[in-house]
C-alpha atoms as a PDB file:
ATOM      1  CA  UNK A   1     346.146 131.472  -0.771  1.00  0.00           C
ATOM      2  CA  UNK A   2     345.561 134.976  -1.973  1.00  0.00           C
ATOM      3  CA  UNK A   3     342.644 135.492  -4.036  1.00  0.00           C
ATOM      4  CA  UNK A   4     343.459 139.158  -4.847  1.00  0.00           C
ATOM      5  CA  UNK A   5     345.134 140.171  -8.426  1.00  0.00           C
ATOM      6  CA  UNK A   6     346.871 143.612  -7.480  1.00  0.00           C
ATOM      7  CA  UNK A   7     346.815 144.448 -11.359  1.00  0.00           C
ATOM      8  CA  UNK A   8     343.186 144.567 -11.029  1.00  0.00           C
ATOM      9  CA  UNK A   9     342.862 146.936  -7.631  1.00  0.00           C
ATOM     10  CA  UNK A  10     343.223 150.550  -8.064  1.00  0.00           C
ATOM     11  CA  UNK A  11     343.606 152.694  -5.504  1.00  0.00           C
ATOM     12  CA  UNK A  12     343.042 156.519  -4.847  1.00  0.00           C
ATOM     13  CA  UNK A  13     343.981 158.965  -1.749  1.00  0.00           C
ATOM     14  CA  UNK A  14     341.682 162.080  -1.565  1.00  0.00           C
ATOM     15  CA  UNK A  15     342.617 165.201  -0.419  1.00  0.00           C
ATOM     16  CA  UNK A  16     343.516 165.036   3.254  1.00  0.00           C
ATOM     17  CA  UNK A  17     345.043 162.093   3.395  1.00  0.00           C
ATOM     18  CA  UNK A  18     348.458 160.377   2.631  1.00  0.00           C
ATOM     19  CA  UNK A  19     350.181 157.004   1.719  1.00  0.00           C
ATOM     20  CA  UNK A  20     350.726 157.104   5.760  1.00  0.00           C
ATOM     21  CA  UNK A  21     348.797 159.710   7.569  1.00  0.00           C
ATOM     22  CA  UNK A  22     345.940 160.205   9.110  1.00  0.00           C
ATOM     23  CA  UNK A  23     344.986 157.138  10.368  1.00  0.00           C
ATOM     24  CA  UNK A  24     341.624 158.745  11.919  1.00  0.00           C
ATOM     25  CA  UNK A  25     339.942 159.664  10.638  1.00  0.00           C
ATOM     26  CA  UNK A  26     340.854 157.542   7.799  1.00  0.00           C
ATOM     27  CA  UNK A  27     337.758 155.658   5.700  1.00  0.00           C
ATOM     28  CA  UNK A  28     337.483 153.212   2.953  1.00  0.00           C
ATOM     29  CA  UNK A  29     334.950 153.135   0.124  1.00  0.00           C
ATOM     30  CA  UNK A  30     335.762 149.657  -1.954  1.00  0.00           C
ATOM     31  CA  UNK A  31     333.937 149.309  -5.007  1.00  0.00           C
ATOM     32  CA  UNK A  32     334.010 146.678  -7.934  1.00  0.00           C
ATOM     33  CA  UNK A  33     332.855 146.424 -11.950  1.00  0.00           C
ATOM     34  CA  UNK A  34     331.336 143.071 -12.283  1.00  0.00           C
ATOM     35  CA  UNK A  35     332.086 143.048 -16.198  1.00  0.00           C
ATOM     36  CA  UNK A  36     335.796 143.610 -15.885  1.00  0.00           C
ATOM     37  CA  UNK A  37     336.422 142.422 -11.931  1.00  0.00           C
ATOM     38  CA  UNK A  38     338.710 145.471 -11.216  1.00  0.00           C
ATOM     39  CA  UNK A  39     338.656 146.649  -7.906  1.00  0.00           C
ATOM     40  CA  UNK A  40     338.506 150.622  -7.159  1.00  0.00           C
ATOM     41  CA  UNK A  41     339.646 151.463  -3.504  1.00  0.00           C
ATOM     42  CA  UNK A  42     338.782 155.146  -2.256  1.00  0.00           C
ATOM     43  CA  UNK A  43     340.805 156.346   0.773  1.00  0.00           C
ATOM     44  CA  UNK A  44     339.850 159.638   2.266  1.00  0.00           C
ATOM     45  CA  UNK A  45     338.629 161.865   5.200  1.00  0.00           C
ATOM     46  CA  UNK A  46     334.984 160.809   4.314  1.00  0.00           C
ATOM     47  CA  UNK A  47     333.361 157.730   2.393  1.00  0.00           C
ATOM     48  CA  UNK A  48     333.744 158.483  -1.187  1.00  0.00           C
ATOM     49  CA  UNK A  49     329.754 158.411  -1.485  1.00  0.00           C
ATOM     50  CA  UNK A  50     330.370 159.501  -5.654  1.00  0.00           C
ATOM     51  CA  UNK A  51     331.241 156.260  -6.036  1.00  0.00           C
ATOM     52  CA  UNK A  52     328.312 154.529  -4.588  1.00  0.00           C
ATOM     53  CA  UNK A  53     325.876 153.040  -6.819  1.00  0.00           C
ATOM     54  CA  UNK A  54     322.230 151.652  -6.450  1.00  0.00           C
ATOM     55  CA  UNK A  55     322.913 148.184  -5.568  1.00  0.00           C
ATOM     56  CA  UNK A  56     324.856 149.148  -2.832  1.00  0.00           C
ATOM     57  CA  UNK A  57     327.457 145.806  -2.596  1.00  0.00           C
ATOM     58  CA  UNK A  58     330.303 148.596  -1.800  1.00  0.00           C
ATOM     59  CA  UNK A  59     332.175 147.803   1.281  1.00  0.00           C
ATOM     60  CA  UNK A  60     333.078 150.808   3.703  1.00  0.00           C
ATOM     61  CA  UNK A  61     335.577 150.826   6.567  1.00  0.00           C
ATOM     62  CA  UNK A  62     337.474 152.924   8.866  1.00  0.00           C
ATOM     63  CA  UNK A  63     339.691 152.630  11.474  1.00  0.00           C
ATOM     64  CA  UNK A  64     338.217 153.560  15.307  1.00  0.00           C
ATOM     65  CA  UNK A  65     340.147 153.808  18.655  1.00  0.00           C
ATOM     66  CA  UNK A  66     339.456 150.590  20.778  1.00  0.00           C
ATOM     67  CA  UNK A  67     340.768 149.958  23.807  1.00  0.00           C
ATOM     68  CA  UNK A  68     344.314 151.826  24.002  1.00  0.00           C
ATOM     69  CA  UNK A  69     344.611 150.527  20.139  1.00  0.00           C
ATOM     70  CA  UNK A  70     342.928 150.304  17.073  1.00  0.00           C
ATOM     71  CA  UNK A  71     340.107 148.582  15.354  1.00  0.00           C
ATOM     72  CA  UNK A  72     338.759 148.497  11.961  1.00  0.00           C
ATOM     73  CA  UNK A  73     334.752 148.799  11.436  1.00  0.00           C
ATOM     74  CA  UNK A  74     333.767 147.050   8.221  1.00  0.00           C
ATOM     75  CA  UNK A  75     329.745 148.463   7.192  1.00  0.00           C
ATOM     76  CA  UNK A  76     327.897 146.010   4.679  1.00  0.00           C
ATOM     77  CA  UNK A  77     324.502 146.880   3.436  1.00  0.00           C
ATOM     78  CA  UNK A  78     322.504 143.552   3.507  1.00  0.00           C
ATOM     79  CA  UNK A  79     319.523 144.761   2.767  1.00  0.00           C
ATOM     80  CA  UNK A  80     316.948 147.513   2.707  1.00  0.00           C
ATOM     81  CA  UNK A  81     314.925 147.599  -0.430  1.00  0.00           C
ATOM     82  CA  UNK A  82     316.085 144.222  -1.538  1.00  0.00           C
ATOM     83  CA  UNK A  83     313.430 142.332   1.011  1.00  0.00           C
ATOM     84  CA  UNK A  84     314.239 139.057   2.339  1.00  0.00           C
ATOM     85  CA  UNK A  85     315.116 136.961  -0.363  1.00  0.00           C
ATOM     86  CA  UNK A  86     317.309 139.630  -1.422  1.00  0.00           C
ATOM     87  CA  UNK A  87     318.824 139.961   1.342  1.00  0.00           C
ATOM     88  CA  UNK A  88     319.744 136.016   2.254  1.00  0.00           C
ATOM     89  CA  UNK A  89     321.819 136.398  -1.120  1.00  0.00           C
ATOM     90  CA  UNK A  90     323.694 139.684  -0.615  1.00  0.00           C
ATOM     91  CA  UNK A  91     324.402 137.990   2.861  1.00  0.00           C
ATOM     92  CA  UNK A  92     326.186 134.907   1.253  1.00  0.00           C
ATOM     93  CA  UNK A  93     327.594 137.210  -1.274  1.00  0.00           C
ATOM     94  CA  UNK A  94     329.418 139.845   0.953  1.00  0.00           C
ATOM     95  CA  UNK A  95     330.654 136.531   2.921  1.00  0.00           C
ATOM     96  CA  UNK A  96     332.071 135.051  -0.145  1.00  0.00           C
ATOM     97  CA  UNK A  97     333.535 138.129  -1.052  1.00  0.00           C
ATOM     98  CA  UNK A  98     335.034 139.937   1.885  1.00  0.00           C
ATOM     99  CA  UNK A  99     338.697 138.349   2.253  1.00  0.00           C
ATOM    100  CA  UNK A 100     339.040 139.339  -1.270  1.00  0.00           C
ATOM    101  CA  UNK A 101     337.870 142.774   0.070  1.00  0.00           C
ATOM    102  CA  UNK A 102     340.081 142.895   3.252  1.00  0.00           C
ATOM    103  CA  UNK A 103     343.356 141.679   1.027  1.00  0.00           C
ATOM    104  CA  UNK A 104     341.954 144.435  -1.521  1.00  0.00           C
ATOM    105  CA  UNK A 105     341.782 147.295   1.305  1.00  0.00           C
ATOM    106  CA  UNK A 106     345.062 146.106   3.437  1.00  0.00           C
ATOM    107  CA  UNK A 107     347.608 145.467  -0.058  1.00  0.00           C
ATOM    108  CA  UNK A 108     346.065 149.035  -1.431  1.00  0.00           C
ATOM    109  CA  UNK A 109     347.176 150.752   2.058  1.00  0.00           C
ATOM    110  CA  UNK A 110     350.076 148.747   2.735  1.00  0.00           C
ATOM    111  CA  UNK A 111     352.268 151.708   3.293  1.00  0.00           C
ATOM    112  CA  UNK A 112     350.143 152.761   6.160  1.00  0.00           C
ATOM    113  CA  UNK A 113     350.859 149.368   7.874  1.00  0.00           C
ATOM    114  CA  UNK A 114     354.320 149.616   6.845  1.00  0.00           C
ATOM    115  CA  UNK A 115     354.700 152.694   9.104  1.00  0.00           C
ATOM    116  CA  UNK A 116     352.229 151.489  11.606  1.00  0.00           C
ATOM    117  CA  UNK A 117     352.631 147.844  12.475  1.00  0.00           C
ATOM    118  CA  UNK A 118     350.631 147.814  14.898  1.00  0.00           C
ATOM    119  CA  UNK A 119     347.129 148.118  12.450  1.00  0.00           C
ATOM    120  CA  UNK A 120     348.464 144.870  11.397  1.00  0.00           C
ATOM    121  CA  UNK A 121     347.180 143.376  14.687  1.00  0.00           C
ATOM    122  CA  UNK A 122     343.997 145.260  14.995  1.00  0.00           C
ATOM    123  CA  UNK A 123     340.936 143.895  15.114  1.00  0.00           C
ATOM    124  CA  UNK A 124     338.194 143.632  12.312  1.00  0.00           C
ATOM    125  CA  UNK A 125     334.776 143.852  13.220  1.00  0.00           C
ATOM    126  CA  UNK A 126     332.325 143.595  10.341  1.00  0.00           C
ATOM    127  CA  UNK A 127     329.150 145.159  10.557  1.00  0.00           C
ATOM    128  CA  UNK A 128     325.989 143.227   8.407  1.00  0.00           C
ATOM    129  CA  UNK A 129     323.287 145.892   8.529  1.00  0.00           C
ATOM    130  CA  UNK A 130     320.276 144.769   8.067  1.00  0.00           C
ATOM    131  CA  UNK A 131     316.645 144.911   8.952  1.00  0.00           C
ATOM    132  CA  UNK A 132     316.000 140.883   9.238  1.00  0.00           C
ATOM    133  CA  UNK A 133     317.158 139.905  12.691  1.00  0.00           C
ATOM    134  CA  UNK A 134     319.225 137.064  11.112  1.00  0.00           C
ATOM    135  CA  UNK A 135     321.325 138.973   8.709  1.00  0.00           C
ATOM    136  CA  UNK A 136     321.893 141.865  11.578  1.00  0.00           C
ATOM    137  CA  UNK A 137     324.974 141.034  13.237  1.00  0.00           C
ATOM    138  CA  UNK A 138     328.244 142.036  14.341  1.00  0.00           C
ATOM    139  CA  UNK A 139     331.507 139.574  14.105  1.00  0.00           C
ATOM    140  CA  UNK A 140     334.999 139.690  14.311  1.00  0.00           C
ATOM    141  CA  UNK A 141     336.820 138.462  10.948  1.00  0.00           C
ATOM    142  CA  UNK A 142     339.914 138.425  12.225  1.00  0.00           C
ATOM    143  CA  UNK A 143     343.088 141.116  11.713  1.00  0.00           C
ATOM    144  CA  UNK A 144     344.580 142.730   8.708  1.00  0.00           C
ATOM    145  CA  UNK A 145     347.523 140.139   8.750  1.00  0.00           C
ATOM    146  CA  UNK A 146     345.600 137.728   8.148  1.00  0.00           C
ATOM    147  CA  UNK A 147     344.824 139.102   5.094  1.00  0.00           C
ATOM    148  CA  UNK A 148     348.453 140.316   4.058  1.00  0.00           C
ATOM    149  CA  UNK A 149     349.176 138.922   0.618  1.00  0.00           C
ATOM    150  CA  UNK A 150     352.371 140.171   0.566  1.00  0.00           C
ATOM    151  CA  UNK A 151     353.585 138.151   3.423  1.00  0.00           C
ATOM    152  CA  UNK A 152     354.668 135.050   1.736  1.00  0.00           C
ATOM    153  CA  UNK A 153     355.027 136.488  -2.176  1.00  0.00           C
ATOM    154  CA  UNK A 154     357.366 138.751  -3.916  1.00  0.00           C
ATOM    155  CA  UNK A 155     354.904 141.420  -4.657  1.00  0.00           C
END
């Protein structure tokens, strides 16, 4: 079941990039209001940094050769000056939160999988940066159609 409301996702190419093209480089800067739950997706050349605040619970992505295909890198900032406690939170949070974020990121740039197919099928490996060994890992959350809300609905 879908959790993401499309009304509440906008979405914004920056200069050098289309609807379609390129796919590298090609990153994501996702960002959220917690007072009104909307959803702000950045697509551009470069992470839209501008739209980065001080509690740093964006999530960033961008698509990376792998193999002879694709992959997408998902970066989440776990910690830093947050310490531990912090930093267990933020890790529960950004695990709550990120199929919301990968329907968010793969319904906002649906017409790049609609003229690549194959991304659909690419591999998602989500990066948890931090500084405590236990938050600091590296795991594969599966592939963007996983996360396709459009699949079953009339969207």
């Amino acid at each position: 079941m879908s959790r993401l409301n499309p009304e509440k996702l906008s979405v914004e190419f920056r200069d050098g990039v289309t609807a379609v093209e390129p796919i590298i480089p090609r990153r994501y800067t996702l960002t959220h209001s917690d007072i009104t739950a909307e959803l702000f997706l950045t697509v551009g050349l470069t992470y839209a940094y501008d739209k980065i605040d001080a509690m740093r619970d964006e999530v960033l992505g961008e698509w990376m050769r792998y193999g002879k295909g694709y992959a997408y890198y998902v970066y989440l900032y776990v910690d830093g000056q947050f310490g531990p406690k912090m930093a267990a939170i933020r890790d529960r949070i950004f695990r709550r939160e990120l199929p919301l974020a990968l329907e968010a990121i793969r319904y906002g740039d649906r017409e790049l999988f609609r003229a690549h197919p194959e991304l659909d099928n690419a591999p998602i490996l989500v990066y948890f940066m931090s500084s405590i060994p236990q938050y600091n890992k590296v795991e594969t959350w599966g592939s963007f159609s996983d996360y396709d809300i459009t699949k079953d609905a009339e969207i």
